[in-house]
Protein backbone atom coordinates (compact mmCIF):
# COMPACT_ATOMS: atom_id res chain seq x y z
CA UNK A 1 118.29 125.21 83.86
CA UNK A 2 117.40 126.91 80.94
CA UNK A 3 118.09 123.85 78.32
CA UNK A 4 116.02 121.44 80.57
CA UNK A 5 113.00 123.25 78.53
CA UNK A 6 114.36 122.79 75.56
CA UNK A 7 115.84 119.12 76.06
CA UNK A 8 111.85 118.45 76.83
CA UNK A 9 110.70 119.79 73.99
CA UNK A 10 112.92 117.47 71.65
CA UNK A 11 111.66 114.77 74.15
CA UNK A 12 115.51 114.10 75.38
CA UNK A 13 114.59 113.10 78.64
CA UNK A 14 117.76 111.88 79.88
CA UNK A 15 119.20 115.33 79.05
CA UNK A 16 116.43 116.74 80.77
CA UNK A 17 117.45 114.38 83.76
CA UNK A 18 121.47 115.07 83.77
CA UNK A 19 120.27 118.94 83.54
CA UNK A 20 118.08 118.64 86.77
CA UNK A 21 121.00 116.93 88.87
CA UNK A 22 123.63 119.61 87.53
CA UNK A 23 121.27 122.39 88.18
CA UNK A 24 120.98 120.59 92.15
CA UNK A 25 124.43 119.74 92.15
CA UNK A 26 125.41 123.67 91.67
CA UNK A 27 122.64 124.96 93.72
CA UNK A 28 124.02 122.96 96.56
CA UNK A 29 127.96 123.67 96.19
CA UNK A 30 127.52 126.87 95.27
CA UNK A 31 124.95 128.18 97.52
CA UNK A 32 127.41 130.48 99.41
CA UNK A 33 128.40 131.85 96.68
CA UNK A 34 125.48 132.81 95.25
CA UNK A 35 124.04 134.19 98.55
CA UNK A 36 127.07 136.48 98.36
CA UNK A 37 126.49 137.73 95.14
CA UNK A 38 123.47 138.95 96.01
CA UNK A 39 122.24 142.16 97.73
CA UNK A 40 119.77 140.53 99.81
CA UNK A 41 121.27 137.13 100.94
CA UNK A 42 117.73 136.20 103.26
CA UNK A 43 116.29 136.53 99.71
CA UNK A 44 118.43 134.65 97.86
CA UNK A 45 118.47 132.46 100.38
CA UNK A 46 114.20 132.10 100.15
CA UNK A 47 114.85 131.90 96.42
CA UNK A 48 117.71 129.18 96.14
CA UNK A 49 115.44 126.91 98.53
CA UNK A 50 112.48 127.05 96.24
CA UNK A 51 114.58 126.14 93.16
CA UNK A 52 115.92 123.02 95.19
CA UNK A 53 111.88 122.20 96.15
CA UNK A 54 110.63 123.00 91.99
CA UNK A 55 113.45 120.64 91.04
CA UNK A 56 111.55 117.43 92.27
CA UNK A 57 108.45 117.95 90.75
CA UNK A 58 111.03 118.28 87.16
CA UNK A 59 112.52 115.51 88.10
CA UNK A 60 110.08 113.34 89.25
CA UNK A 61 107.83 114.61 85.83
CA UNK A 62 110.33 113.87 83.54
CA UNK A 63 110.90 110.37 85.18
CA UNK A 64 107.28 109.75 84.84
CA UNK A 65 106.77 110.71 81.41
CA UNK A 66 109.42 107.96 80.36
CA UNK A 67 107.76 105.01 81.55
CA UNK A 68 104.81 106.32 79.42
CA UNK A 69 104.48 105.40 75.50
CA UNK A 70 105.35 108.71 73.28
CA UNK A 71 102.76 110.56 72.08
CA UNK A 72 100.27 109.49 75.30
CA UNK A 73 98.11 111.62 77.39
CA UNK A 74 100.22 110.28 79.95
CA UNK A 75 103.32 111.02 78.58
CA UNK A 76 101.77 114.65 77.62
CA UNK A 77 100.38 115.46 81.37
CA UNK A 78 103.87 113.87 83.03
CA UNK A 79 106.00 116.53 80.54
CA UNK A 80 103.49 119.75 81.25
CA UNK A 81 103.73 118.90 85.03
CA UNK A 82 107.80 119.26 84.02
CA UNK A 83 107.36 122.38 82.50
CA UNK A 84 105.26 123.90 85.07
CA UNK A 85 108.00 123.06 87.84
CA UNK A 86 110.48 124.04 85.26
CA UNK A 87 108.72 127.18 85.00
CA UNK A 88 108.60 128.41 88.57
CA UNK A 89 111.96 127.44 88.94
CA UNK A 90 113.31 129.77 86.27
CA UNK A 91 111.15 132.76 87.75
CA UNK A 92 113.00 132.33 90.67
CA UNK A 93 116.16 132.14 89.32
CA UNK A 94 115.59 135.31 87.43
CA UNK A 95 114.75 136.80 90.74
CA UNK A 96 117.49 135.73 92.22
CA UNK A 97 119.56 136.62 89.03
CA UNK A 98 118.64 140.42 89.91
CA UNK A 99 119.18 140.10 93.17
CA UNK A 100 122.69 139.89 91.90
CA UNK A 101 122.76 143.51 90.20
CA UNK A 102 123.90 146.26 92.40
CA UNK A 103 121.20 148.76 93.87
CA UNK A 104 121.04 151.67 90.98
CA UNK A 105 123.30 150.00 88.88
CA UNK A 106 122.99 151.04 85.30
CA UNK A 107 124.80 150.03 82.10
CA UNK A 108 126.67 152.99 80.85
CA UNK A 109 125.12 154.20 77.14
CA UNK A 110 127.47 156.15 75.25
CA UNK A 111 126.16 159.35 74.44
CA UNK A 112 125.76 159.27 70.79
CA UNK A 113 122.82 157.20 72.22
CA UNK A 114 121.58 159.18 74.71
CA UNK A 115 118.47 160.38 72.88
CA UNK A 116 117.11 156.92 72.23
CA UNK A 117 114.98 155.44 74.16
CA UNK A 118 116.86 152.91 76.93
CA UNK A 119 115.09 150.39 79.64
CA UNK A 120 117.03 150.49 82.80
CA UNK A 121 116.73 147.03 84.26
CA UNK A 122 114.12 144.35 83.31
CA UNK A 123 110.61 144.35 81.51
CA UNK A 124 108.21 141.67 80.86
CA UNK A 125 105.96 141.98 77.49
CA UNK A 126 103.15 139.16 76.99
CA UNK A 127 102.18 139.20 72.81
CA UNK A 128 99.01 137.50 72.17
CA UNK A 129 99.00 135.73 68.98
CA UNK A 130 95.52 134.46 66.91
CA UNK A 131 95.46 133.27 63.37
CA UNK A 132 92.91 134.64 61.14
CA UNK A 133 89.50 133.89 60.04
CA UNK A 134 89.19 132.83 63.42
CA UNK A 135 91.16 129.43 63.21
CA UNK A 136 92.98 128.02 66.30
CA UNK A 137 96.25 126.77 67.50
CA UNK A 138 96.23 123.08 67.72
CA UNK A 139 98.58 121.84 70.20
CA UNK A 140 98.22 118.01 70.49
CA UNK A 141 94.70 118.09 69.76
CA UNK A 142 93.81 120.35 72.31
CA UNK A 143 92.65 123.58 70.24
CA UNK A 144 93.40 127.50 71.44
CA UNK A 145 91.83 130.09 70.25
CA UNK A 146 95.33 132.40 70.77
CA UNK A 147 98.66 131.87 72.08
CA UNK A 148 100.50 133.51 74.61
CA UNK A 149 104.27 134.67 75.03
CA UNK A 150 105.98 136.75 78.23
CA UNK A 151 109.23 137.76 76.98
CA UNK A 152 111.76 139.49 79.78
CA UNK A 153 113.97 141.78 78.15
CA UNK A 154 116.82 142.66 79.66
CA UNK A 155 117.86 146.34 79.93
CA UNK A 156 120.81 145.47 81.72
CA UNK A 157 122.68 143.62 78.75
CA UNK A 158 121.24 145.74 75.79
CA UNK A 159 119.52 148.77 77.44
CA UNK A 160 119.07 150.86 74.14
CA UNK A 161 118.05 147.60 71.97
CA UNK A 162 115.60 147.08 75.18
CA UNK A 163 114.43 150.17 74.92
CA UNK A 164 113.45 150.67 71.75
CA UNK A 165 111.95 147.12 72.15
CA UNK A 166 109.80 148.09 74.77
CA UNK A 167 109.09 151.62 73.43
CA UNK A 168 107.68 150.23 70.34
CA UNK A 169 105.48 147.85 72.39
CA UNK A 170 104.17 150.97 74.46
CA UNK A 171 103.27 152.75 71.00
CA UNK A 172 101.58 149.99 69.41
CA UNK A 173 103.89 149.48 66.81
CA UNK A 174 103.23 145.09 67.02
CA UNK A 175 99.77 145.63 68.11
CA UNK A 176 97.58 143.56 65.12
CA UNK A 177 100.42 142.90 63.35
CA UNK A 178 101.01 139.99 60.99
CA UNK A 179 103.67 137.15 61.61
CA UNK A 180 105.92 137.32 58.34
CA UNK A 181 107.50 133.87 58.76
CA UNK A 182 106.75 131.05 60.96
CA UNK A 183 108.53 128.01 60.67
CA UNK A 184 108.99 126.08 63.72
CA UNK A 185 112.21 127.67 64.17
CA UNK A 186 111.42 130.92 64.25
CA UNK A 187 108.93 133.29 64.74
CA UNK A 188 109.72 136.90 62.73
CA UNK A 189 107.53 139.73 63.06
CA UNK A 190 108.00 143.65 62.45
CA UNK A 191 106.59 144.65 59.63
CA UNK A 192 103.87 147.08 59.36
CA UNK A 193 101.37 147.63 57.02
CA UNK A 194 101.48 151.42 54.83
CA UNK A 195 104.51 153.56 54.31
């Protein structure tokens, strides 16, 4: 579900298409399994039949944007109306993705880490990007005055890398800092300013 975003971005709708079905194809065969999994199956349940319902909205967005010349409004309305379904989708299969973990489970840390800060479980940071002198983001003519990002970071994968992360956000450490390279690939930041 996670490349349909990205397959939109390039514009490769029919990718975007073939990852809708595969995402409904596994939903449906593997429902069981997944309810299983998880430690609340009513919940899981809730959550699998939402993904099924945001999955025609992507669908039937992406279809629409095709019969639509490339670059359009059309076109442009037809792939955010993708994204949002795409979007609320992918919140509910992260819920449903910790619905999976085990009640208290935490990764073990060994202890020549133990003094580092660690995030048990999951944590969402939102950055807020503006340019300076006050210039704006334009994004198909449409102009921003910032940009926003939610990042989840995972504790359960990289719990010390997480927490130090996240630790770093609590003190401040990004707060007005500068982007050192921006290239449409990738966004690097993590510098600061002084000694």
């Amino acid at each position: 579900m996670e490349t349909i975003k990205l397959d939109l971005q390039v514009k490769r709708k029919a990718s975007a298409l073939d990852g809708v079905k595969a995402a409904s194809k596994l939903l449906a065969k593997d429902a069981d399994k997944y309810k299983a999994s998880c430690r609340d199956a009513s919940v899981c349940t809730e959550l699998i039949a939402g993904i099924q319902k945001d999955l025609e909205p992507l669908s039937n967005g992406v279809k629409e944007s095709i019969d639509y010349f490339q670059g359009s409004e059309q076109e442009r309305k037809a792939i955010d109306d993708a994204y949002a379904a795409q979007d609320k989708a992918i919140e509910k299969l992260t819920s449903m993705e910790e619905q999976m973990v085990p009640t208290g489970y935490k990764t073990p840390v060994p202890s020549d880490y133990a003094d580092l800060p660690q995030l048990e479980g999951r944590a969402k940071v939102e950055m807020v990007f503006k340019k300076n002198g006050g210039k704006v983001f334009d994004v198909n003519g449409v102009n921003f005055p910032e940009a926003r990002m939610v990042m989840v970071i995972d504790g359960y994968a990289a719990p010390v890398t997480g927490g130090n992360f996240v630790d770093l956000v609590q003190k401040g450490c990004y707060t007005n800092m500068e982007i050192q390279r921006s290239d449409g690939f990738v966004v690097q930041t993590g510098e600061p300013k002084g000694d």
